[in-house]
Structures are given as C-alpha cells and as structure tokens.
N, C-alpha and C. Protein backbone atom coordinates (compact mmCIF):
# COMPACT_ATOMS: atom_id res chain seq x y z
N UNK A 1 -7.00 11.88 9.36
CA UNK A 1 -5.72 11.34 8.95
C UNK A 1 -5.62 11.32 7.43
N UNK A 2 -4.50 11.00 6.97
CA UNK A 2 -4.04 10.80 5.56
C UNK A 2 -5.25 10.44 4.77
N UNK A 3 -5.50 9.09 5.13
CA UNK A 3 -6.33 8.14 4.29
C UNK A 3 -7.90 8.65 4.33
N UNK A 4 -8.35 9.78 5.24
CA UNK A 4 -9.44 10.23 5.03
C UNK A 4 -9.90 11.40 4.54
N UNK A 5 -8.24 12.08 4.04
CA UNK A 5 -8.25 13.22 3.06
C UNK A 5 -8.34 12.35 1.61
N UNK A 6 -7.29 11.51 1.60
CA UNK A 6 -7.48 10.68 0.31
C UNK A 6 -8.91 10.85 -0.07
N UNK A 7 -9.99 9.98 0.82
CA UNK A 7 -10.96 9.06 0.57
C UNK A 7 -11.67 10.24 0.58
N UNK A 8 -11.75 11.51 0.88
CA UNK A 8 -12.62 12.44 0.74
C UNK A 8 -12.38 13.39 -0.98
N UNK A 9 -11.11 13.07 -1.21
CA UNK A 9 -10.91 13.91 -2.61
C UNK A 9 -11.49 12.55 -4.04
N UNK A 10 -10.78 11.68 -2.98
CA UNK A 10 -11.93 10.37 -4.21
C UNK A 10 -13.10 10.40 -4.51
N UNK A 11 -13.82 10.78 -3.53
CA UNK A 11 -15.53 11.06 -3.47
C UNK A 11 -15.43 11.75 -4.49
N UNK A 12 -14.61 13.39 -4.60
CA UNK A 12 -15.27 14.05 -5.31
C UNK A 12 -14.46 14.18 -6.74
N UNK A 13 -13.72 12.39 -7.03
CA UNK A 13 -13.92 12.41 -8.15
C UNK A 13 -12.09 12.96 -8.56
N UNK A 14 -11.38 13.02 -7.75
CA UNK A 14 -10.24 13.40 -8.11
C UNK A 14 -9.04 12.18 -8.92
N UNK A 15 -8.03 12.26 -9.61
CA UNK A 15 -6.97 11.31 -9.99
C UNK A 15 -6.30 11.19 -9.00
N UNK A 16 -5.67 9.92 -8.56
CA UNK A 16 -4.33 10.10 -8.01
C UNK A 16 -3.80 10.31 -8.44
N UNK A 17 -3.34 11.80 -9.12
CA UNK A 17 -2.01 12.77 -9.68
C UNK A 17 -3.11 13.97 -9.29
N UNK A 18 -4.17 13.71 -9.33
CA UNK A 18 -4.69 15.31 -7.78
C UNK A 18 -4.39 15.16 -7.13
N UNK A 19 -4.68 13.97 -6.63
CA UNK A 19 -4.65 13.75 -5.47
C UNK A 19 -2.97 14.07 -4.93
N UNK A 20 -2.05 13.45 -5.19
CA UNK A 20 -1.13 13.62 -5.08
C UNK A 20 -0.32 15.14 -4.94
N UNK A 21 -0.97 15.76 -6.27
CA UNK A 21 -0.52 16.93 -6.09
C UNK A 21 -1.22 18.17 -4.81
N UNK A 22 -2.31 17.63 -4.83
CA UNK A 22 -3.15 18.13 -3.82
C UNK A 22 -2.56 18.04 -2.04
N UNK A 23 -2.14 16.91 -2.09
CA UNK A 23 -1.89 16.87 -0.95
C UNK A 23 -0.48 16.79 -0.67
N UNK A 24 0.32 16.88 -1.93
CA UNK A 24 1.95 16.99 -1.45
C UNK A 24 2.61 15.52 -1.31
N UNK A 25 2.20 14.60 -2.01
CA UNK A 25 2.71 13.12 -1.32
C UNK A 25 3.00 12.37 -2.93
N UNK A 26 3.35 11.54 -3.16
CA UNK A 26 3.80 10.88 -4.29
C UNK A 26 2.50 9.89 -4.72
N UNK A 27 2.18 9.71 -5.95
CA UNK A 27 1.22 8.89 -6.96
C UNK A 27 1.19 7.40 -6.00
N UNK A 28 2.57 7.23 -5.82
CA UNK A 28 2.59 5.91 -5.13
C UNK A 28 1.92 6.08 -3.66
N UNK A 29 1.94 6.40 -3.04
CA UNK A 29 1.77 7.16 -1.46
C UNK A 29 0.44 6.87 -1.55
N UNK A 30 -0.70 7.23 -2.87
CA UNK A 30 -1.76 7.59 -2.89
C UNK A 30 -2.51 6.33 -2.98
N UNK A 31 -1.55 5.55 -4.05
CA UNK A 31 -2.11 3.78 -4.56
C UNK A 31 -1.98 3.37 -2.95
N UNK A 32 -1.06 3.07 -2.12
CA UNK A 32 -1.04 2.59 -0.85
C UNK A 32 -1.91 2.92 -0.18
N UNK A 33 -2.28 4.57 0.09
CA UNK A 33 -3.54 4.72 1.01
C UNK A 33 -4.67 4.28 0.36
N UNK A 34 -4.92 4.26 -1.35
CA UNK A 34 -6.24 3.63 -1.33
C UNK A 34 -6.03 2.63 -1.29
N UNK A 35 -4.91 1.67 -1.33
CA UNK A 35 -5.51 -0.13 -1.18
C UNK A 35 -6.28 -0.23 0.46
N UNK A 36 -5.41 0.22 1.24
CA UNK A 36 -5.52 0.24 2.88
C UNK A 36 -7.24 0.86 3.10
N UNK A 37 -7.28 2.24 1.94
CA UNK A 37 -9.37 2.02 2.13
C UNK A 37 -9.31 1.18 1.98
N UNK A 38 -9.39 0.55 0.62
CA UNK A 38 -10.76 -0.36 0.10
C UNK A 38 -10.40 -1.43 0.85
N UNK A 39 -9.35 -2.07 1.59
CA UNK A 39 -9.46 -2.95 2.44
C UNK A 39 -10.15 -2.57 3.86
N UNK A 40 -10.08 -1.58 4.40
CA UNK A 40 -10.85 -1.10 5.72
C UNK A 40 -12.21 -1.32 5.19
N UNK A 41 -12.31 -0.70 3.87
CA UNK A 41 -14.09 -0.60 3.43
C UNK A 41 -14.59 -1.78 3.43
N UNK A 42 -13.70 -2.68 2.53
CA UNK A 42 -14.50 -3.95 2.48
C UNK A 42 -15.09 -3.63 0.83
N UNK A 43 -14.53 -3.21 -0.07
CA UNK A 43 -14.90 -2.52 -1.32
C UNK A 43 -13.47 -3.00 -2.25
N UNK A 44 -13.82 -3.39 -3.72
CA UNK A 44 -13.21 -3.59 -4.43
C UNK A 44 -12.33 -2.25 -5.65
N UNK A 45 -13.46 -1.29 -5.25
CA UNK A 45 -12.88 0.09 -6.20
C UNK A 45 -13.08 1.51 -5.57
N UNK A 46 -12.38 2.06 -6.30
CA UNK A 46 -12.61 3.70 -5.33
C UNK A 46 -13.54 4.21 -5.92
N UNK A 47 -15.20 3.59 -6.85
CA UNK A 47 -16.28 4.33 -6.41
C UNK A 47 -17.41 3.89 -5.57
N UNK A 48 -16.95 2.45 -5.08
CA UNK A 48 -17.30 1.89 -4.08
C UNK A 48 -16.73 2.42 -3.17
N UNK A 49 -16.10 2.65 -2.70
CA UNK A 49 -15.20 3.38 -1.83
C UNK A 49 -16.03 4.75 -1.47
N UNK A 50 -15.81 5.42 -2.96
CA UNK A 50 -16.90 6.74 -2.33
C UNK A 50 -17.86 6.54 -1.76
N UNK A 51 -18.79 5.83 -2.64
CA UNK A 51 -20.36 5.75 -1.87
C UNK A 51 -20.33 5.23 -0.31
N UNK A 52 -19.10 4.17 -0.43
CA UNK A 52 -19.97 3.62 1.48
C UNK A 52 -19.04 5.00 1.89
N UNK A 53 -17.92 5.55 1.66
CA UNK A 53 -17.59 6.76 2.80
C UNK A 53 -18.78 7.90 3.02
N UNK A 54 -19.66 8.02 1.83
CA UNK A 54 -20.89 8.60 2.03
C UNK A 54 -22.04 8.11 2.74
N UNK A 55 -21.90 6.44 2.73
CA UNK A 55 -23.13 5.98 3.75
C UNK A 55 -22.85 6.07 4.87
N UNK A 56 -21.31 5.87 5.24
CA UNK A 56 -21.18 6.15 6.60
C UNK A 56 -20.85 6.99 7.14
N UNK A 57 -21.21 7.80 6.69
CA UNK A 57 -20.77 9.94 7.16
C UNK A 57 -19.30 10.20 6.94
N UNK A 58 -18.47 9.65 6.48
CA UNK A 58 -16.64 9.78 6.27
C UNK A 58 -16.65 11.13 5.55
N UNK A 59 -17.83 11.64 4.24
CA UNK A 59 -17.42 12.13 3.40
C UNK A 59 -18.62 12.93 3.40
C-alpha cells in the first residue's frame, strides 16, 4: 500500500518532494502518510522509522 512505498523510499533516504514526486501524490499526502507510520511504528522520526521497517522485514 501507499504508506509502505512511502516508508520504503524513506529508508533509502529520500525528501518528501521525492518522495512526492516519485510517487505522483502531493508534499502534503506524504507528511500524512508519514505521521500514520511513525504512529503504526511507535517511532518519533522517519529515521527511526527506517531502521524498525528494517528490523521488521518492511524494507
């Protein structure tokens, strides 16, 4: 889904304005799917975010 293309271009370090452009969706679109990670994660930032999507095979 959406939020696990997000959370996979975060890993490797992308802006949300890659991200965005990457996937066709608006800057804002992108802030919403990552709050909705880092609340699923249980993580305060998107490089916390990366690492546990890497501990838990997401990424």
């Amino acid at each position: 889904d959406r939020e696990i293309e997000v959370l996979r271009l975060v890993a490797k370090g992308a802006t949300n304005a890659e991200i965005a452009a990457t996937l066709f969706i608006a800057e804002g679109t992108v802030r919403n799917h990552l709050t909705n990670i880092l609340g699923k994660l249980g993580v305060s930032d998107r490089t916390q975010a990366a690492v546990k999507a890497k501990e838990l095979g997401l990424v």
